[in-house]
Protein backbone atom coordinates (compact mmCIF):
# COMPACT_ATOMS: atom_id res chain seq x y z
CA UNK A 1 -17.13 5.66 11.20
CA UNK A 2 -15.88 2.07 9.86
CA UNK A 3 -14.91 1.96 6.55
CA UNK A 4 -15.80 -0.95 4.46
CA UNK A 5 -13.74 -2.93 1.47
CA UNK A 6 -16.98 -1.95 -0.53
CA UNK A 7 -16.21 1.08 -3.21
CA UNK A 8 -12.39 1.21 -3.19
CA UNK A 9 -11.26 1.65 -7.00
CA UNK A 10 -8.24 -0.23 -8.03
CA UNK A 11 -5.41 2.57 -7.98
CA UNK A 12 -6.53 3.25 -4.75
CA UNK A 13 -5.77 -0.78 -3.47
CA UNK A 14 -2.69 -0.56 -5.32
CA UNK A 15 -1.91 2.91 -3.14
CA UNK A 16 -2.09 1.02 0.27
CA UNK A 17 -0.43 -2.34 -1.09
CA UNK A 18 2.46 -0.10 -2.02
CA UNK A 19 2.83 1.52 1.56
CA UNK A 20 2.59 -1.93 3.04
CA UNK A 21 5.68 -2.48 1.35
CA UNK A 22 4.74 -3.88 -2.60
CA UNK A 23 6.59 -2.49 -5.36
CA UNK A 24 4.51 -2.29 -8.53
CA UNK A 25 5.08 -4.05 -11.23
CA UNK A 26 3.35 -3.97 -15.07
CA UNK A 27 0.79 -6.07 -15.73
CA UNK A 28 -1.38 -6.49 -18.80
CA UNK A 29 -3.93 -4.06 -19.99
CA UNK A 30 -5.31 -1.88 -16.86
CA UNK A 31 -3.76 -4.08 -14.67
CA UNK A 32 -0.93 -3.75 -12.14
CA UNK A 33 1.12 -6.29 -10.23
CA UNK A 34 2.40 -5.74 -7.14
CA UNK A 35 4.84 -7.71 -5.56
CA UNK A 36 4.41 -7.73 -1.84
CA UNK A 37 7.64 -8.46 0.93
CA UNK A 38 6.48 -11.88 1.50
CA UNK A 39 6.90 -12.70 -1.98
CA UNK A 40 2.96 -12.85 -3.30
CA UNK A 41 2.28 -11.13 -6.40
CA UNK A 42 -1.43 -9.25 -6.32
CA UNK A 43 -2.94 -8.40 -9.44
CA UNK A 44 -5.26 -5.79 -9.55
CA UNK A 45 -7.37 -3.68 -12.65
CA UNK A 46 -6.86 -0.40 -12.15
CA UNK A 47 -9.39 0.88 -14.03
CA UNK A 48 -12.63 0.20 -11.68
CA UNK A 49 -14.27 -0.55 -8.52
CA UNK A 50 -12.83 -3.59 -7.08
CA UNK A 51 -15.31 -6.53 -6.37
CA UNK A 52 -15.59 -7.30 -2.50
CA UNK A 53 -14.16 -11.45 -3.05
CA UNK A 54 -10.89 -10.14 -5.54
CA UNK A 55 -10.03 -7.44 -2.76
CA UNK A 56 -10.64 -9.68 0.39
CA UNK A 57 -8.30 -12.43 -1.35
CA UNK A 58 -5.28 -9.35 -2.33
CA UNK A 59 -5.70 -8.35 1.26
CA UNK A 60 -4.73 -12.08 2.70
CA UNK A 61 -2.40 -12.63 0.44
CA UNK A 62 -0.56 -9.48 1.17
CA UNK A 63 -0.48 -10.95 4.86
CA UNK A 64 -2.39 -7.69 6.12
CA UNK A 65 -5.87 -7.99 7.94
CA UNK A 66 -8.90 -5.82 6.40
CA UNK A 67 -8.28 -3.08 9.24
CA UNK A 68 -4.67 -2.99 8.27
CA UNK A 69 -5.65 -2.18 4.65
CA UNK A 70 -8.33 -0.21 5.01
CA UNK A 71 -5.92 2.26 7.67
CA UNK A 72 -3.17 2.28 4.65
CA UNK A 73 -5.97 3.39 2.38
């Protein structure tokens, strides 16, 4: 079955950006940075589902493709 980007809550995201190599960082509120290995920062509320447009744009600037996140998921 293919998984889709739809339904992934934040500390989940923040999970897989950390095994592609992020360390997390504190943001403000229920949000977490997370500074990736080519030097982006993602920020991402941890607190609830993750809207499709705010994960797709984490994802590229990570430098991962969808598939690659959704297998570190």
């Amino acid at each position: 079955m293919k998984r889709s980007l739809r339904g992934i809550k934040g500390r989940d995201a923040v999970k897989a950006f950390v095994r592609a190599g992020g360390k997390v960082r504190k943001g403000k509120g229920d949000h977490i940075n997370i500074k990736m290995p080519n030097g982006q920062l993602i920020t991402i509320p941890v607190s609830k589902e993750l809207k499709i447009g705010l994960l797709k744009n984490g994802i590229k600037r990570a430098g991962l493709t969808e598939e690659e996140f959704l297998k570190l998921l």
